[in-house]
Protein backbone atom coordinates (compact mmCIF):
# COMPACT_ATOMS: atom_id res chain seq x y z
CA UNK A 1 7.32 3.42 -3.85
CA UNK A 2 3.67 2.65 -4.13
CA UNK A 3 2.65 -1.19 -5.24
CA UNK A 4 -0.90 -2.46 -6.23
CA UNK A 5 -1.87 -6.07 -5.96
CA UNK A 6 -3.94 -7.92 -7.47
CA UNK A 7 -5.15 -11.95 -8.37
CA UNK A 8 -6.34 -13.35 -11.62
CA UNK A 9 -7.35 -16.58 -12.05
CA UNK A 10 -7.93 -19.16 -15.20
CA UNK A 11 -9.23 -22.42 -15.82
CA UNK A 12 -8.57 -24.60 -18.18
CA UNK A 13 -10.95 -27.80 -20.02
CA UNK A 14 -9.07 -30.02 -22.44
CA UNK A 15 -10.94 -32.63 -24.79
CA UNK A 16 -11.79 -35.81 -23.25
CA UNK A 17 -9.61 -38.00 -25.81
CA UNK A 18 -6.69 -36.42 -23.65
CA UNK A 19 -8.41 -38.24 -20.17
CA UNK A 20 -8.22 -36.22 -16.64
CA UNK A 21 -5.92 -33.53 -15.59
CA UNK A 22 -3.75 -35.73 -12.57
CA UNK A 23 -0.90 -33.49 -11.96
CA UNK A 24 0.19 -29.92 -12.86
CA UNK A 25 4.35 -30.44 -13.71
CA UNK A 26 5.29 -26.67 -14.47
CA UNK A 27 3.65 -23.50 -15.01
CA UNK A 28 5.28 -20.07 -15.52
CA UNK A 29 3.38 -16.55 -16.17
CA UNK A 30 5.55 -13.91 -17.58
CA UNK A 31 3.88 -10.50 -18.46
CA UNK A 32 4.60 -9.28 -21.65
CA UNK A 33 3.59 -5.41 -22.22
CA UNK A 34 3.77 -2.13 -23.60
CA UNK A 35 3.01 1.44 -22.21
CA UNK A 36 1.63 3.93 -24.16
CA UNK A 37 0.31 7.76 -22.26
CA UNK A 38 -2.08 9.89 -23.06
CA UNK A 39 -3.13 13.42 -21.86
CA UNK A 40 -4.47 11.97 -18.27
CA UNK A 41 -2.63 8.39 -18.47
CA UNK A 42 -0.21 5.81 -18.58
CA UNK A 43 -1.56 2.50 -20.64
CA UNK A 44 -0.17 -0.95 -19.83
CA UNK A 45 -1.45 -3.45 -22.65
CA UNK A 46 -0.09 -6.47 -22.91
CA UNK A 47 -0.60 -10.54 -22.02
CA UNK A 48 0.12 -12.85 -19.67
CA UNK A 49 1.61 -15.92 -21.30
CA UNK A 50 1.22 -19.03 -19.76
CA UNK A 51 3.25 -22.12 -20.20
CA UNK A 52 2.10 -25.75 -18.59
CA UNK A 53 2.46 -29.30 -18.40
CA UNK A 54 -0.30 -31.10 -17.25
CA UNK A 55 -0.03 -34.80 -16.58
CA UNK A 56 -3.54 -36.73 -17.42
CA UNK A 57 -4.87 -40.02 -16.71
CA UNK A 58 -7.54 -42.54 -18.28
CA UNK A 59 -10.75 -41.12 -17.14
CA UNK A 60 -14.16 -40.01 -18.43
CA UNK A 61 -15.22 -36.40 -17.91
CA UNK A 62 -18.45 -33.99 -18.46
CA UNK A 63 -17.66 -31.90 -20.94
CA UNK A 64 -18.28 -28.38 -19.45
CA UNK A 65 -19.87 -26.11 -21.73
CA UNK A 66 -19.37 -22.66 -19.50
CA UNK A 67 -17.99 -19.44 -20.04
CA UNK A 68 -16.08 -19.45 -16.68
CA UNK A 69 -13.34 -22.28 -18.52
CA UNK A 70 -10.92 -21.63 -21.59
CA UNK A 71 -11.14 -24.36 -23.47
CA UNK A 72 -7.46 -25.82 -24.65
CA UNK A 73 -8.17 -27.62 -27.84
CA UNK A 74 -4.42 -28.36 -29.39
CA UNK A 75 -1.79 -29.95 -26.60
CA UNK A 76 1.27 -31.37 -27.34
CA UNK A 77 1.52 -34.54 -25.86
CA UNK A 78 4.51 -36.48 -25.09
CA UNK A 79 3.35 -39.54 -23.69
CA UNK A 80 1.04 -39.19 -20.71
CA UNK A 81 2.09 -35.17 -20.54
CA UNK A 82 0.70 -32.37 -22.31
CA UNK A 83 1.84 -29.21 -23.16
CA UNK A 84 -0.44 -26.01 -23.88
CA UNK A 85 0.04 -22.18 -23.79
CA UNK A 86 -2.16 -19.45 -23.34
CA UNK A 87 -2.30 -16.01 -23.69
CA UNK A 88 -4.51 -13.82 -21.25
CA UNK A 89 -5.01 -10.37 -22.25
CA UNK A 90 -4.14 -7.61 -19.49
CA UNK A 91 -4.77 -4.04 -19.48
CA UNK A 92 -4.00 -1.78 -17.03
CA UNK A 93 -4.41 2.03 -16.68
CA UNK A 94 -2.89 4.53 -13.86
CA UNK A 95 -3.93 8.26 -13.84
CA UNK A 96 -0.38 10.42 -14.05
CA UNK A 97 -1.46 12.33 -11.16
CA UNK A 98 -0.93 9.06 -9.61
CA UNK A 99 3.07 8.83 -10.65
CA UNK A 100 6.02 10.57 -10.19
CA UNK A 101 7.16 12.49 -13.34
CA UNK A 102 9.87 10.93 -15.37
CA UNK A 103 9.21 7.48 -13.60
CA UNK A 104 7.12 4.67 -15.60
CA UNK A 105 5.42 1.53 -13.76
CA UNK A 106 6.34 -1.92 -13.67
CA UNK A 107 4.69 -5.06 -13.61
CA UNK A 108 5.76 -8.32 -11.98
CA UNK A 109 3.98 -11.93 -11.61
CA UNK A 110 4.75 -13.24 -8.40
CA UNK A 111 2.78 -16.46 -6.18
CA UNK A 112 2.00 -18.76 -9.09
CA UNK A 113 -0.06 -21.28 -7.97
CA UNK A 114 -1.61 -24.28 -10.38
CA UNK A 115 -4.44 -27.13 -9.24
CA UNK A 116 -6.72 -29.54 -11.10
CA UNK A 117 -10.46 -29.10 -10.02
CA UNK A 118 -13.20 -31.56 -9.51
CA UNK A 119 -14.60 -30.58 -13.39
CA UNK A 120 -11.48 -32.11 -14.56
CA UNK A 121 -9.55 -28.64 -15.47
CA UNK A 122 -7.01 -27.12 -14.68
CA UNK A 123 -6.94 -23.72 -12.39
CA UNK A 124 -4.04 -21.65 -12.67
CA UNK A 125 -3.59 -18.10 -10.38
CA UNK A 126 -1.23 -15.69 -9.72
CA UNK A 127 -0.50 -12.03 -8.33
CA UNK A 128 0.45 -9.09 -10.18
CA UNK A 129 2.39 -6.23 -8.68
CA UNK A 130 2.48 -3.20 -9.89
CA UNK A 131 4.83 -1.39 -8.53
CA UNK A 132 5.56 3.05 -9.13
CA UNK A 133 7.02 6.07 -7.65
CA UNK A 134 4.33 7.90 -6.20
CA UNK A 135 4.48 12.29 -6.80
CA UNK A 136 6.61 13.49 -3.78
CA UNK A 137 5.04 15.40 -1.39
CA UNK A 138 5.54 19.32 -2.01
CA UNK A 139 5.77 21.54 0.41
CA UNK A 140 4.24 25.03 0.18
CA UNK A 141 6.58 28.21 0.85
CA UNK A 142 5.60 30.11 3.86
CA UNK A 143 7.11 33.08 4.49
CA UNK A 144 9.61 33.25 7.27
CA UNK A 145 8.85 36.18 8.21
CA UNK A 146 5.20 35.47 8.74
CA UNK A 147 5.84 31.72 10.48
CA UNK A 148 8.44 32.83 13.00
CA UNK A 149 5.66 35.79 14.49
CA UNK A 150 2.92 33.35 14.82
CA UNK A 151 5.71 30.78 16.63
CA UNK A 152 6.74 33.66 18.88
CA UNK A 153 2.34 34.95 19.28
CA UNK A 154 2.42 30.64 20.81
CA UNK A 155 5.18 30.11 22.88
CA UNK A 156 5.78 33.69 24.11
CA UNK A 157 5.01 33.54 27.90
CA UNK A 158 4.81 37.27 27.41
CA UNK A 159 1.75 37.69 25.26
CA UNK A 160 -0.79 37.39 28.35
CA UNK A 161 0.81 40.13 30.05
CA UNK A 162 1.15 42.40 26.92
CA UNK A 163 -2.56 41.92 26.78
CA UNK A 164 -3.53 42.65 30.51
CA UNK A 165 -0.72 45.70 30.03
CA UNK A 166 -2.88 47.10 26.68
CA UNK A 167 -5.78 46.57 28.91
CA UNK A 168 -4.57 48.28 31.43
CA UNK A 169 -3.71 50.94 30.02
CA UNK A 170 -6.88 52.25 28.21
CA UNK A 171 -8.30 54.71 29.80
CA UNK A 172 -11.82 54.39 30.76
CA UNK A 173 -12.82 57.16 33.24
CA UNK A 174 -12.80 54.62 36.35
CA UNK A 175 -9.89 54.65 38.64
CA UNK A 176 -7.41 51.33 38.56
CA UNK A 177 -6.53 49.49 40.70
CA UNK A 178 -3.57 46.37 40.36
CA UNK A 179 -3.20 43.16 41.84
CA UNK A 180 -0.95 40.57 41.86
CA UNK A 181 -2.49 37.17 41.17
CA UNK A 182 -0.80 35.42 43.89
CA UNK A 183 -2.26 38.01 46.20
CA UNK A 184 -5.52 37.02 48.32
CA UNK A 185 -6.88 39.99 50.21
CA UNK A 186 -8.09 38.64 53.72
CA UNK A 187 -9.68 40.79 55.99
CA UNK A 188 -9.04 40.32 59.53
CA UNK A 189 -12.17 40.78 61.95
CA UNK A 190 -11.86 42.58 65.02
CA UNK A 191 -11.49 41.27 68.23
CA UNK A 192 -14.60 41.95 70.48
């Protein structure tokens, strides 16, 4: 089973009438997708939705006009407690060479995690796992035949002296003579 991690991460402004993010209550991200192939691929496109309740207090804030924040203009609030959701787009692709045939990914949302920020938002982040059957390893045919001689050309003990016996046996015009490796030839000097 292969998996694939990875973070995303949003933050959130809301209108100063509504005061200062003080606490994050709940949060839950549930993917919502389809898959869709073609020729090469398997498509995930989808959203994560987001559901929170953020508590806010009296306070001023800047009002941050950057790309980096969503802004949540409509909350329904229920005393000091707002609720907002959000939908972030997600799109995923995995090459098929890349998955098992017949099997089709998942995707799970796993380690939510929710603050409020100095710029009076709200961060929200969480992991997504991916998870597939990876293409089992196929192993290629070898003839038996062919694998059991080069398994007996290893661990025959044999094959050296087959070669010093081919060897020997060629005839060369010199004269031949054998020895025994074990054999050391000393020559004894005479005795004066």
């Amino acid at each position: 089973m292969e998996v694939k991690v990875w973070d995303v991460k949003e933050q959130f402004l809301f209108p100063a009438s509504f005061g200062i993010p003080k606490e994050i209550k709940t949060v839950e991200v549930t993917p919502q997708y389809e898959q869709s192939e073609t020729e090469d691929t398997i498509q995930i496109n989808g959203i994560y939705h987001i559901t929170c309740h953020v508590e806010f207090e009296e306070g001023e804030h800047e009002h941050h006009a950057t790309s980096e924040f969503t802004q949540i203009e409509d909350l329904d609030v229920q005393g000091e407690v707002g609720y907002f959701e959000y939908a972030v787009p997600m799109s995923v692709e995995i090459s098929k060479d890349k998955i098992q045939e017949g099997y089709t990914p998942s995707l799970d949302v796993r380690r939510v995690n929710s603050k409020t920020t100095d710029h009076a938002a709200v961060e929200i982040g969480w992991s997504v796992y991916c998870e597939y059957e990876a293409p089992k390893v196929v192993e290629k045919e070898v003839n038996r035949e062919e694998a059991s001689n080069e398994v007996e050309m290893v661990e025959s003990p044999n094959s050296v002296e087959s070669e010093l016996q081919f060897i020997f046996d060629l005839d060369d015009g010199m004269s031949k003579l054998t020895f025994p490796s074990n054999y050391v030839f000393v020559k004894q000097e005479a005795e004066e």
